[in-house]
PDB file of N, CA and C in Angstrom:
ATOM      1  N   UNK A   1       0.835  -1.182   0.000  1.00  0.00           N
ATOM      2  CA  UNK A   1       0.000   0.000   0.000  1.00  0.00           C
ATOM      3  C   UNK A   1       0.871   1.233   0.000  1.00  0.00           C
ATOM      4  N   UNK A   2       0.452   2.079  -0.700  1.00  0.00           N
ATOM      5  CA  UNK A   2       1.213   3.285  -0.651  1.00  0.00           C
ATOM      6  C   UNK A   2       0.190   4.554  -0.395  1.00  0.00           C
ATOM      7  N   UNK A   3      -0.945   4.562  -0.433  1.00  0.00           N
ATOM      8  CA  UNK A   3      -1.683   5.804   0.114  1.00  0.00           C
ATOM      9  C   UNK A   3      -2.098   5.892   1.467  1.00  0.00           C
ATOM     10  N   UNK A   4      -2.183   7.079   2.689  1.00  0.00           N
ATOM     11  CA  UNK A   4      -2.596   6.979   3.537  1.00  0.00           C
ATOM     12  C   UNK A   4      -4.400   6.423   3.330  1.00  0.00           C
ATOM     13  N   UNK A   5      -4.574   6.081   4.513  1.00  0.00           N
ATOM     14  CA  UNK A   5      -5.934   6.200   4.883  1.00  0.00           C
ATOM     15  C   UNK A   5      -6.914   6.975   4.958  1.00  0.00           C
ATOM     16  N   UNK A   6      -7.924   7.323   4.423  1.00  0.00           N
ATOM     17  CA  UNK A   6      -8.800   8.431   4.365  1.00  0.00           C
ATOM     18  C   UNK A   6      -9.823   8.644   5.774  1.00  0.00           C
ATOM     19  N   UNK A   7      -9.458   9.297   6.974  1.00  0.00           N
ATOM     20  CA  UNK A   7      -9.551   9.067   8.271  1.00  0.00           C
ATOM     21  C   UNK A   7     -10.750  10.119   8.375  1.00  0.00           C
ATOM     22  N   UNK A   8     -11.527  10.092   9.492  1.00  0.00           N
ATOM     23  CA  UNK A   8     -12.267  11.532   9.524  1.00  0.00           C
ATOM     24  C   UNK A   8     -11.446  12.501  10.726  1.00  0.00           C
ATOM     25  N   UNK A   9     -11.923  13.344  10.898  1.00  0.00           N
ATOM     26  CA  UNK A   9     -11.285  13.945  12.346  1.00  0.00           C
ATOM     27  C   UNK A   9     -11.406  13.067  13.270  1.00  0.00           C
ATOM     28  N   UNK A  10     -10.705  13.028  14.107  1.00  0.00           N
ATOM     29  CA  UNK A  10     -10.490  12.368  15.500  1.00  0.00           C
ATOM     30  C   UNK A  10     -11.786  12.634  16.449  1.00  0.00           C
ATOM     31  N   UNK A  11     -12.617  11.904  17.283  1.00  0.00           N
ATOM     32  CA  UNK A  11     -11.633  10.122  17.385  1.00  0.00           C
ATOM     33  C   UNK A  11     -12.294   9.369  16.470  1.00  0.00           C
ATOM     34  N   UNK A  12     -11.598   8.408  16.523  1.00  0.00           N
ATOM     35  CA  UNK A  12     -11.545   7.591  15.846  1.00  0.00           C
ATOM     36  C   UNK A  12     -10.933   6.086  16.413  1.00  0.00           C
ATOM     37  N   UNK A  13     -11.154   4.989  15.878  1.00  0.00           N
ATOM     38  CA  UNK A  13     -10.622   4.003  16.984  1.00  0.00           C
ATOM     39  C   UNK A  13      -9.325   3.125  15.449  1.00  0.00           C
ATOM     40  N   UNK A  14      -8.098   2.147  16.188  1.00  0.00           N
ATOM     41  CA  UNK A  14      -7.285   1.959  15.171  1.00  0.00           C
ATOM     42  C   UNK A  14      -6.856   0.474  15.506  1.00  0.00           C
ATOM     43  N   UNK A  15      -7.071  -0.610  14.934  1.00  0.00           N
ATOM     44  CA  UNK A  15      -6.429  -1.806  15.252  1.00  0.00           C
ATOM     45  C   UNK A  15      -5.276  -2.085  14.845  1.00  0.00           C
ATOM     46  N   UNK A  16      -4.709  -2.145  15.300  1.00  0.00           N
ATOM     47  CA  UNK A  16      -2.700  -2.515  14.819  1.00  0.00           C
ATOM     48  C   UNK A  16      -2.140  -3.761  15.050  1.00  0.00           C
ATOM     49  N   UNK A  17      -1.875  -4.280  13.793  1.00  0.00           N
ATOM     50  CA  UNK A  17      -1.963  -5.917  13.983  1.00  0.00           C
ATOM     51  C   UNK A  17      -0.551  -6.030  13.322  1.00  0.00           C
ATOM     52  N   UNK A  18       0.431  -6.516  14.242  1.00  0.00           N
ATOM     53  CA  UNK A  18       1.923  -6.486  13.999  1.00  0.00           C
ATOM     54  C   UNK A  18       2.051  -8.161  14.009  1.00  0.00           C
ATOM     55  N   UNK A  19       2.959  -8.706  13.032  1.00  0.00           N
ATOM     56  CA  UNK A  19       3.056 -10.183  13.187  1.00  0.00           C
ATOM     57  C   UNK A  19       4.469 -10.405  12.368  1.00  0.00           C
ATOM     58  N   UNK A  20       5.175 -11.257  13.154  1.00  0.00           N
ATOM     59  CA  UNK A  20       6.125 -11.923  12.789  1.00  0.00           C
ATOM     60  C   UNK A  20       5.642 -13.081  12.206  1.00  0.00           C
ATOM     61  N   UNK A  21       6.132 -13.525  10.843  1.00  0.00           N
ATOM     62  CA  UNK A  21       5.797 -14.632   9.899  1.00  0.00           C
ATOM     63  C   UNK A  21       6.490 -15.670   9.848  1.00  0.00           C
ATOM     64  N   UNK A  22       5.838 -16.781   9.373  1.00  0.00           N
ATOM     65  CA  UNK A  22       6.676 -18.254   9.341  1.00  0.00           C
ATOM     66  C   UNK A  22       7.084 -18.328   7.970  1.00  0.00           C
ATOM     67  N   UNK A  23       7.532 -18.851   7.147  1.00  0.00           N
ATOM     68  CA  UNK A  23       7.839 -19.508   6.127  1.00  0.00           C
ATOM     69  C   UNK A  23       7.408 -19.768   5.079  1.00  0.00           C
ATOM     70  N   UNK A  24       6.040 -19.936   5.602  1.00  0.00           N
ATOM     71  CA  UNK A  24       4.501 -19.992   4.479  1.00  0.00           C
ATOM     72  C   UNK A  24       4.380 -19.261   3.994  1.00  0.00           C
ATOM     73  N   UNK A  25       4.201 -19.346   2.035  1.00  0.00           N
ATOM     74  CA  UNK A  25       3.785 -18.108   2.062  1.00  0.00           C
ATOM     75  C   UNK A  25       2.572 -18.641   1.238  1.00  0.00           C
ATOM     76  N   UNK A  26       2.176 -19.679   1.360  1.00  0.00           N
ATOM     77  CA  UNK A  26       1.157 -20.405   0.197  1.00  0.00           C
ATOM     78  C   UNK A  26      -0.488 -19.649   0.891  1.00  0.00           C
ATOM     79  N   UNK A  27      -1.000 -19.035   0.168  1.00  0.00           N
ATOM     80  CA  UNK A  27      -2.451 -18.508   0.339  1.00  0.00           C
ATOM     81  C   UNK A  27      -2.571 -17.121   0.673  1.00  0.00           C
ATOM     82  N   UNK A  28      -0.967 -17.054   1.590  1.00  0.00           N
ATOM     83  CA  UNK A  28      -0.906 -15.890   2.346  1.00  0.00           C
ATOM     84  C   UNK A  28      -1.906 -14.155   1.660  1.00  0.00           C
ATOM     85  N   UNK A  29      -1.332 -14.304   0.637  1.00  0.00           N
ATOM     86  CA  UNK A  29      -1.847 -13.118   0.119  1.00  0.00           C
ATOM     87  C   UNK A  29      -3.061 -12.837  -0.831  1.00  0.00           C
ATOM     88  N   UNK A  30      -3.595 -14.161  -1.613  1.00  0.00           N
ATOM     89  CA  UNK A  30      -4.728 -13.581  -1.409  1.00  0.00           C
ATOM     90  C   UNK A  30      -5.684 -13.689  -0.132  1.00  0.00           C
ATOM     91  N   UNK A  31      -5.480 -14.397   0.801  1.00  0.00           N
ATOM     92  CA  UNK A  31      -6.062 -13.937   2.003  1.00  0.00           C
ATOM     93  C   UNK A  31      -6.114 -13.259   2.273  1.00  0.00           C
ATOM     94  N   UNK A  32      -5.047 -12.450   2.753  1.00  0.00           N
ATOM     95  CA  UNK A  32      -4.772 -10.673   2.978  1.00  0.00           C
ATOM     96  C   UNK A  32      -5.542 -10.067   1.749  1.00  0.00           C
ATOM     97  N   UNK A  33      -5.850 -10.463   0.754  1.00  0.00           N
ATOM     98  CA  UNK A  33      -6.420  -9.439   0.157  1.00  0.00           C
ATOM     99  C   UNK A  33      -7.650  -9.648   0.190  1.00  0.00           C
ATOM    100  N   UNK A  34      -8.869 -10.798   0.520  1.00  0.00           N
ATOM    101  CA  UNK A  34      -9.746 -11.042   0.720  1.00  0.00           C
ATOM    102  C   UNK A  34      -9.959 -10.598   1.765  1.00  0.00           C
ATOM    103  N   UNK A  35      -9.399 -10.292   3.341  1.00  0.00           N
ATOM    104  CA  UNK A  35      -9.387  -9.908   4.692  1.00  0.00           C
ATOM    105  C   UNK A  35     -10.007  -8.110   3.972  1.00  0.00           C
ATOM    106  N   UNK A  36      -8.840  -7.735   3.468  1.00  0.00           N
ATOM    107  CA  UNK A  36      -9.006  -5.969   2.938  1.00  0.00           C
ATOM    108  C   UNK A  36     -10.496  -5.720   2.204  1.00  0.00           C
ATOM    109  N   UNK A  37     -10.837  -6.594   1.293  1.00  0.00           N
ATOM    110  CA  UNK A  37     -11.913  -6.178   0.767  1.00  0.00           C
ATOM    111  C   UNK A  37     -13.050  -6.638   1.799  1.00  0.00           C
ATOM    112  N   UNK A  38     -12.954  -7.651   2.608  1.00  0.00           N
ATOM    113  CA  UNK A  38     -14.129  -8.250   3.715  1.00  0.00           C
ATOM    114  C   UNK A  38     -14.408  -6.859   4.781  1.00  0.00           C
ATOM    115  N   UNK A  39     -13.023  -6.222   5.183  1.00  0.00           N
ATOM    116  CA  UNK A  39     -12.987  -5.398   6.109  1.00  0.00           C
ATOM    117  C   UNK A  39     -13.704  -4.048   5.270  1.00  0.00           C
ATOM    118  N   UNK A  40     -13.171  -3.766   4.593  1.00  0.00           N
ATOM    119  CA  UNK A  40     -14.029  -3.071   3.632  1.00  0.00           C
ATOM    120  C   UNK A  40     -15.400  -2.628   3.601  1.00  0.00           C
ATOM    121  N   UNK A  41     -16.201  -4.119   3.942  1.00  0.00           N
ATOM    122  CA  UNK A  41     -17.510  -3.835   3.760  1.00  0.00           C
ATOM    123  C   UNK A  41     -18.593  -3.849   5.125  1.00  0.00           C
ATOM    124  N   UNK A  42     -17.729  -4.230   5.828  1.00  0.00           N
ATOM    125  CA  UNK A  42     -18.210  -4.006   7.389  1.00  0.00           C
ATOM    126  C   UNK A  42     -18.633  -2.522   7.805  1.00  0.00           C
ATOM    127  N   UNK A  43     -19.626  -2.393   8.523  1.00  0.00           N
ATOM    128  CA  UNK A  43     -20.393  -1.457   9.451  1.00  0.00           C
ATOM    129  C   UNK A  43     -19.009  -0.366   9.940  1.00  0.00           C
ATOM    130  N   UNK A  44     -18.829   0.999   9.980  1.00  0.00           N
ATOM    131  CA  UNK A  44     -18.042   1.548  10.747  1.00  0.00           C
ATOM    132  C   UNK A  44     -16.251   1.368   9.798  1.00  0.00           C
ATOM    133  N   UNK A  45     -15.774   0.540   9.319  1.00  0.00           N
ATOM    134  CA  UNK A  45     -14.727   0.598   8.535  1.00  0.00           C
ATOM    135  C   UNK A  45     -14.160   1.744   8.080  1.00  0.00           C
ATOM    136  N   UNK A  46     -13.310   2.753   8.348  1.00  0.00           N
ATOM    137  CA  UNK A  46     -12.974   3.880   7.845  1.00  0.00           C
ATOM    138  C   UNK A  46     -11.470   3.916   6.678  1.00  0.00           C
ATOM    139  N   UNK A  47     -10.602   2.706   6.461  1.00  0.00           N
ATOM    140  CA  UNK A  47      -9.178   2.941   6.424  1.00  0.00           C
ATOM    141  C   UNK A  47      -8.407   1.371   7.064  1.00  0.00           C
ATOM    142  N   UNK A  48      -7.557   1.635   5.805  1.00  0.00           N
ATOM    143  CA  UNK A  48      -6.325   0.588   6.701  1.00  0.00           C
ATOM    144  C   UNK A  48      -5.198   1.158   5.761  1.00  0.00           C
ATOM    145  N   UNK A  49      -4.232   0.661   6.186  1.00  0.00           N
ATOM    146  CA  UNK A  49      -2.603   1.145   6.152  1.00  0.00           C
ATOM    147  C   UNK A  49      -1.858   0.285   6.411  1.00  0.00           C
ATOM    148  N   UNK A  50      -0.910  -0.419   5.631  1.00  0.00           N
ATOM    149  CA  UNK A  50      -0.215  -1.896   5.671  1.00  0.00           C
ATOM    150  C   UNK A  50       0.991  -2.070   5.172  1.00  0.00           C
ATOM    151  N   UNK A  51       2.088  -2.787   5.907  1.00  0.00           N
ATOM    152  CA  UNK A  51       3.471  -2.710   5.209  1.00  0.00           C
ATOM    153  C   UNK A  51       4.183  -3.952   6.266  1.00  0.00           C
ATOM    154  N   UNK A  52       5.023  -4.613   5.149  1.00  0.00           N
ATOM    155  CA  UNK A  52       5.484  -5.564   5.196  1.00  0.00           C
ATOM    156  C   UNK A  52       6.666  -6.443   4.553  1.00  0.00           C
ATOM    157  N   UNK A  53       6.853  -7.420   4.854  1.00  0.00           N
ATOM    158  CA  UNK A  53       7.432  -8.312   4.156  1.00  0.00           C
ATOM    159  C   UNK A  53       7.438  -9.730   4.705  1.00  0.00           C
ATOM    160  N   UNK A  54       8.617 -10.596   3.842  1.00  0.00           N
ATOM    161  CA  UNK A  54       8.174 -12.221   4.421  1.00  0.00           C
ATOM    162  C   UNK A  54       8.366 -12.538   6.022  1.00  0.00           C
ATOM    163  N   UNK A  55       9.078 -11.255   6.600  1.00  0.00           N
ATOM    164  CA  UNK A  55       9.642 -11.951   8.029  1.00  0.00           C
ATOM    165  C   UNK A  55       8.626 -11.123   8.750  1.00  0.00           C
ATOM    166  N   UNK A  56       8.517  -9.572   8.539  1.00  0.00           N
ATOM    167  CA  UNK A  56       7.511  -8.769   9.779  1.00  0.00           C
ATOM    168  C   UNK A  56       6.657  -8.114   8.686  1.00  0.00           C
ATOM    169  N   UNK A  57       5.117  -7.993   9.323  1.00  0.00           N
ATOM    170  CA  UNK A  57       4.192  -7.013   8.749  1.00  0.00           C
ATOM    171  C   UNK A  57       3.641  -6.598  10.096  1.00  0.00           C
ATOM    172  N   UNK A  58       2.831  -5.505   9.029  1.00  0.00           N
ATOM    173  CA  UNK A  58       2.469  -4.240   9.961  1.00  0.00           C
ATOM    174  C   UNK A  58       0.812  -3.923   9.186  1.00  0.00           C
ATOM    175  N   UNK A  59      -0.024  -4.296  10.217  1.00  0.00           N
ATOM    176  CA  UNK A  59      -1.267  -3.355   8.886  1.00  0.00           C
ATOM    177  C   UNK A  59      -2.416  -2.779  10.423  1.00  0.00           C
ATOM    178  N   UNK A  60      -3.001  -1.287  10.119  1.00  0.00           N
ATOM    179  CA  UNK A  60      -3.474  -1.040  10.955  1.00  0.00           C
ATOM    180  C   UNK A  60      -5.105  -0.514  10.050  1.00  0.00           C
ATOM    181  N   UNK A  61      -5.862  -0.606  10.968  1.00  0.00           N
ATOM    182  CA  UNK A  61      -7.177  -0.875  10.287  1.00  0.00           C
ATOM    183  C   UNK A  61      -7.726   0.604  11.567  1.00  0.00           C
ATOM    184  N   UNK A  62      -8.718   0.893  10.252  1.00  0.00           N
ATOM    185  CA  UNK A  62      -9.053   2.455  11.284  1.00  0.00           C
ATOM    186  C   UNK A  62     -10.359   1.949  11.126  1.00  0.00           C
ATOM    187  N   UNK A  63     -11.751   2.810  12.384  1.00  0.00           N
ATOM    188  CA  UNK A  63     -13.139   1.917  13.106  1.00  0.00           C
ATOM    189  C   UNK A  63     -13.431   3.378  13.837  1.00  0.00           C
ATOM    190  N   UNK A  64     -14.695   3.567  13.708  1.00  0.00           N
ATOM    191  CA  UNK A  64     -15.460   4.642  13.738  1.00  0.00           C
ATOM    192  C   UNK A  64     -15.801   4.496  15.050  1.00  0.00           C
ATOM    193  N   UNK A  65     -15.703   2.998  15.563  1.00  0.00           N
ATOM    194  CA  UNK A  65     -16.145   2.853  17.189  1.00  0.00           C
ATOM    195  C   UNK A  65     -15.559   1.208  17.904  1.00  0.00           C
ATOM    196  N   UNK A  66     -15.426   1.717  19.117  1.00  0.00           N
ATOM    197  CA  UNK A  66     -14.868   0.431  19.668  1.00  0.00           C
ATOM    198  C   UNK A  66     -15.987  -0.785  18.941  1.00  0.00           C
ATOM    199  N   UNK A  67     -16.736  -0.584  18.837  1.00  0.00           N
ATOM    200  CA  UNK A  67     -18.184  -1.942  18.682  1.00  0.00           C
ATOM    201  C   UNK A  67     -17.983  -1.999  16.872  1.00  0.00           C
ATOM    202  N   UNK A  68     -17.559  -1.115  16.272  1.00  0.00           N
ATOM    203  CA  UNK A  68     -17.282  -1.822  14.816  1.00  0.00           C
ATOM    204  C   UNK A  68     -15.717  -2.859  14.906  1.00  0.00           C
ATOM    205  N   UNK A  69     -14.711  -2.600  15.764  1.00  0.00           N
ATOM    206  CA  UNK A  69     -13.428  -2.940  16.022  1.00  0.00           C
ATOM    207  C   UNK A  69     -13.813  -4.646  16.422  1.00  0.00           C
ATOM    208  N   UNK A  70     -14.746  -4.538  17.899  1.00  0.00           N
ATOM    209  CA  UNK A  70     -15.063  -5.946  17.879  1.00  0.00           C
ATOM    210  C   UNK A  70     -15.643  -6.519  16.787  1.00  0.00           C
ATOM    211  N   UNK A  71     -16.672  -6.192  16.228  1.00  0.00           N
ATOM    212  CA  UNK A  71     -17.972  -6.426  15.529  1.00  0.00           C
ATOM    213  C   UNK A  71     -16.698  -6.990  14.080  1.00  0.00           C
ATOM    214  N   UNK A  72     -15.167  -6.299  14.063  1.00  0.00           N
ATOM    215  CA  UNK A  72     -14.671  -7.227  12.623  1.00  0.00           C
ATOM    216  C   UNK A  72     -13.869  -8.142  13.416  1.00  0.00           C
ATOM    217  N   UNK A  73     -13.623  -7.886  14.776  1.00  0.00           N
ATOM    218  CA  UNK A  73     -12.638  -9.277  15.286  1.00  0.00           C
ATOM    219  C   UNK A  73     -13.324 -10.214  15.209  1.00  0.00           C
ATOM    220  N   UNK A  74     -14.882 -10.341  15.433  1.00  0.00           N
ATOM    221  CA  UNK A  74     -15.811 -11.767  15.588  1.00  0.00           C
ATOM    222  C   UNK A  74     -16.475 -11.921  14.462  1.00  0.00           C
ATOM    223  N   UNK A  75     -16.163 -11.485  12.966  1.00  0.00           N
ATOM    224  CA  UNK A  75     -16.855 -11.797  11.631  1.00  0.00           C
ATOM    225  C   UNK A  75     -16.440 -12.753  11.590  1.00  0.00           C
ATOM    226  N   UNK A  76     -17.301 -13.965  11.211  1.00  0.00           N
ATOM    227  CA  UNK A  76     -17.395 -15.191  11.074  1.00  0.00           C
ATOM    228  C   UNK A  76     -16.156 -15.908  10.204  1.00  0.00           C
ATOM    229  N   UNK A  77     -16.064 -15.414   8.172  1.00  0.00           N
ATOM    230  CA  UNK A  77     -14.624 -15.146   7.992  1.00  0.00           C
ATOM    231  C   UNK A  77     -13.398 -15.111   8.728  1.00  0.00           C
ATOM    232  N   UNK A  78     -13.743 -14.278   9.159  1.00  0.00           N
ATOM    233  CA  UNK A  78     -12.339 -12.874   9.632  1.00  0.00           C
ATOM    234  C   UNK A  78     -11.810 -14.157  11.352  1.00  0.00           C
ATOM    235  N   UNK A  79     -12.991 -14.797  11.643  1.00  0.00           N
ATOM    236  CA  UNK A  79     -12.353 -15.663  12.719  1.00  0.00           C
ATOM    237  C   UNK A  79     -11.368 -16.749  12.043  1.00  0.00           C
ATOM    238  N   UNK A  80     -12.041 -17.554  11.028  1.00  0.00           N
ATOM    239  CA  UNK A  80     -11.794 -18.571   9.963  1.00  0.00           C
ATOM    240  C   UNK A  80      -9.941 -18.351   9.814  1.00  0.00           C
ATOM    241  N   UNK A  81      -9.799 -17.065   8.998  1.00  0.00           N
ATOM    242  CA  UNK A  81      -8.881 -16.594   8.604  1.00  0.00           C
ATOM    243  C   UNK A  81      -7.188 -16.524  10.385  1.00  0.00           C
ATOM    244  N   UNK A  82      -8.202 -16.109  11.353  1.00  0.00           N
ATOM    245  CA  UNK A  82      -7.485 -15.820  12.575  1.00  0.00           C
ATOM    246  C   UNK A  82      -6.518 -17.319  12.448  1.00  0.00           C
ATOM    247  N   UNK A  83      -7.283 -18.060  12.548  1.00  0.00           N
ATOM    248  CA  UNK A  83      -7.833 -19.678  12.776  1.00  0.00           C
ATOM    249  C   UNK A  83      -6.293 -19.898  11.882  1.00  0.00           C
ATOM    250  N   UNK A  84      -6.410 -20.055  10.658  1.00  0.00           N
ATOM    251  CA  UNK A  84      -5.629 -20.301   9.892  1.00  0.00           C
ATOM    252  C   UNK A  84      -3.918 -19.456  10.102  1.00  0.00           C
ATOM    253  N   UNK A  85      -4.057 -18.388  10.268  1.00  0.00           N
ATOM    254  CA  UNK A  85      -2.551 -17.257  10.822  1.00  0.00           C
ATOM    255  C   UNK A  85      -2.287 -17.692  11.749  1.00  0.00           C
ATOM    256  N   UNK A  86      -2.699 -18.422  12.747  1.00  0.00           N
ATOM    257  CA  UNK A  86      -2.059 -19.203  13.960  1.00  0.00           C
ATOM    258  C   UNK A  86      -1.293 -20.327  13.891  1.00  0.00           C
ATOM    259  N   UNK A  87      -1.999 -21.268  12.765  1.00  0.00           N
ATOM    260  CA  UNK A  87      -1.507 -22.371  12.405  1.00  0.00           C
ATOM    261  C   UNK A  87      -0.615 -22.541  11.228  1.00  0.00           C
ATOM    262  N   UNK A  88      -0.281 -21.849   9.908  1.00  0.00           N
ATOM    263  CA  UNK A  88       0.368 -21.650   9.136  1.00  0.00           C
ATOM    264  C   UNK A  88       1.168 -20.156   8.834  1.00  0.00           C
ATOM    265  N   UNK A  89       1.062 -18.814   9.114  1.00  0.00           N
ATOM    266  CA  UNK A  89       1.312 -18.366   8.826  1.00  0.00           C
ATOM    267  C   UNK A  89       2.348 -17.365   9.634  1.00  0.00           C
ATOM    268  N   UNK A  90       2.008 -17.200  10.823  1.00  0.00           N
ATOM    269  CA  UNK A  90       2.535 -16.757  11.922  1.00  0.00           C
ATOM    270  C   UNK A  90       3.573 -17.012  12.940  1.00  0.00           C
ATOM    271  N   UNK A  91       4.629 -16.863  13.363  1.00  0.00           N
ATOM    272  CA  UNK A  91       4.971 -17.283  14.472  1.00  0.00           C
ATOM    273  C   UNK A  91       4.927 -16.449  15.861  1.00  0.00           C
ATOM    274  N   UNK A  92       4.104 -15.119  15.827  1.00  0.00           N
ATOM    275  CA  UNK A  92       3.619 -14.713  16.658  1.00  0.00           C
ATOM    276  C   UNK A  92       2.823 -13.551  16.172  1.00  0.00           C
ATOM    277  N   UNK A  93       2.095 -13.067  17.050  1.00  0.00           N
ATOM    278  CA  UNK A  93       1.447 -11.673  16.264  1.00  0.00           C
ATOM    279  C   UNK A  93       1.228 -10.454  17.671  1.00  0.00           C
ATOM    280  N   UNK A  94       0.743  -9.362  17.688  1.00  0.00           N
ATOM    281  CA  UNK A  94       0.239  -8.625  19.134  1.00  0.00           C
ATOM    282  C   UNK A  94      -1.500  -7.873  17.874  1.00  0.00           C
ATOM    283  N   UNK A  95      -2.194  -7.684  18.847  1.00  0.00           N
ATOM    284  CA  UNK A  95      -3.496  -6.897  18.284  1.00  0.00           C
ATOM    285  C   UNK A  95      -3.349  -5.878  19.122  1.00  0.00           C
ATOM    286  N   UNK A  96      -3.325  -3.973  18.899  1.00  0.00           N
ATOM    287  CA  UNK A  96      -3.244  -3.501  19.528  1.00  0.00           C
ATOM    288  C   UNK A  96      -4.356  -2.456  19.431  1.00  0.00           C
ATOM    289  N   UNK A  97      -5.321  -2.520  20.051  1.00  0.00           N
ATOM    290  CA  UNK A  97      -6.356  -1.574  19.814  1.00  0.00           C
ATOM    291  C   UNK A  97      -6.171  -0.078  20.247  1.00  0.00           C
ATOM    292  N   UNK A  98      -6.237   1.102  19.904  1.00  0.00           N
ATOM    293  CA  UNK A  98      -6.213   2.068  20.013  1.00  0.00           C
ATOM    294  C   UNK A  98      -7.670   2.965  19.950  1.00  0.00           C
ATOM    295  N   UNK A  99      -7.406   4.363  20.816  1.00  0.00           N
ATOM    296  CA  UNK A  99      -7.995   5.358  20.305  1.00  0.00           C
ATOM    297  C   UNK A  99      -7.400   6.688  20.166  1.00  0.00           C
ATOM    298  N   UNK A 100      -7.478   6.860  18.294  1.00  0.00           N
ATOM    299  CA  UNK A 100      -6.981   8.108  17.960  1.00  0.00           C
ATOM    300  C   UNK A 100      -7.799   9.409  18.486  1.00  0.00           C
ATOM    301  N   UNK A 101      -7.033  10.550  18.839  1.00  0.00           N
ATOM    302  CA  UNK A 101      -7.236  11.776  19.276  1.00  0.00           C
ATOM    303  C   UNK A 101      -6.605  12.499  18.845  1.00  0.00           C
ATOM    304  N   UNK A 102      -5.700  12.567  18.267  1.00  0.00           N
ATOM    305  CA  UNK A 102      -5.066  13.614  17.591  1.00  0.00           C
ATOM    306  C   UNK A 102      -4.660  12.592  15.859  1.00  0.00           C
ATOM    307  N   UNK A 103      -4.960  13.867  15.020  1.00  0.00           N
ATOM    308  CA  UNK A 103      -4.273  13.228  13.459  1.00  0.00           C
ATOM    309  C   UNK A 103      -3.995  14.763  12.684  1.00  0.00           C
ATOM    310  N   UNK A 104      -2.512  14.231  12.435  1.00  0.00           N
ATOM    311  CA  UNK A 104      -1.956  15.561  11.831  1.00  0.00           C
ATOM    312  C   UNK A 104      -0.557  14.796  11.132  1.00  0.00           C
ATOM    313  N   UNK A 105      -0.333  16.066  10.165  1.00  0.00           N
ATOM    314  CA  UNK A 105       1.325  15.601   9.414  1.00  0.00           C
ATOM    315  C   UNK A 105       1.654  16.515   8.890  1.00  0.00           C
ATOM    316  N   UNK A 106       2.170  15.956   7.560  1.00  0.00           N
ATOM    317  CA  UNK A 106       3.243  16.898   6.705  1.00  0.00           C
ATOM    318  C   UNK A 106       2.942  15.952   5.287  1.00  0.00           C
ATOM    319  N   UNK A 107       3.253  17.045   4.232  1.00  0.00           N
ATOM    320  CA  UNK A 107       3.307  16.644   3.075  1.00  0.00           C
ATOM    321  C   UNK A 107       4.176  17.949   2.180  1.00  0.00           C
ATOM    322  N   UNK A 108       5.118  17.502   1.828  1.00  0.00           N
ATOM    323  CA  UNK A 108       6.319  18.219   1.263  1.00  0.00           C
ATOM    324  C   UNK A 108       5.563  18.244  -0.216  1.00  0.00           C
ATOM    325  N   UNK A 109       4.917  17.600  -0.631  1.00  0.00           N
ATOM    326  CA  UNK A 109       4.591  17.788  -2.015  1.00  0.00           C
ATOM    327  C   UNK A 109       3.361  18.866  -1.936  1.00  0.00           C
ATOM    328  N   UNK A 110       2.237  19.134  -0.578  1.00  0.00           N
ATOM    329  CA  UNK A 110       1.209  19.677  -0.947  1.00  0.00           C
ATOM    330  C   UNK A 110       2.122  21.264  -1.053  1.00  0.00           C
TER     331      UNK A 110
END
């Protein structure tokens, strides 16, 4: 991914899902890309932002409210998929839920 996330003003809530990877890379990605478009269409979904490679990724998913944040941890899928990153894909991961309050930057090109 190379564009930010299209966020609203703050707050806003942010899941940050950091994982060290195994070896596997068989399915890996279109999963991840089926996860992006699933998350996509969920209630509250605002944004995600993702970067990686075969050993560490990084993807953080932005949620209009703590109850859309749960509401994609327990999508039926989206468990399926958990299910599977535990057993093939992962050798560890952290979920770090947040709430944004401040969003600001810089852009040298604007």
């Amino acid at each position: 991914m190379s564009e930010y996330a299209a966020t609203p003003n703050p707050p806003y809530y942010a899941a940050i899902f950091s994982a060290v990877r195994t070896d596997v890379v068989e399915g890996y990605d279109a999963c991840t890309q089926r996860m992006l478009e699933l998350a996509a269409s969920q209630p509250g979904f605002l944004g995600v932002e993702a970067t990686g490679d075969q050993q560490f990724s990084i993807g953080v998913s932005y949620w209009s409210s703590p109850e859309a944040v749960l509401a994609w941890k327990q999508q039926v899928e989206h468990l399926e998929v958990q299910r599977m990153g535990k057993v093939k894909w992962y050798k560890s991961y952290r979920v770090r839920i947040c709430k944004v309050e401040r969003d600001y930057g810089f852009d040298k090109g604007a």
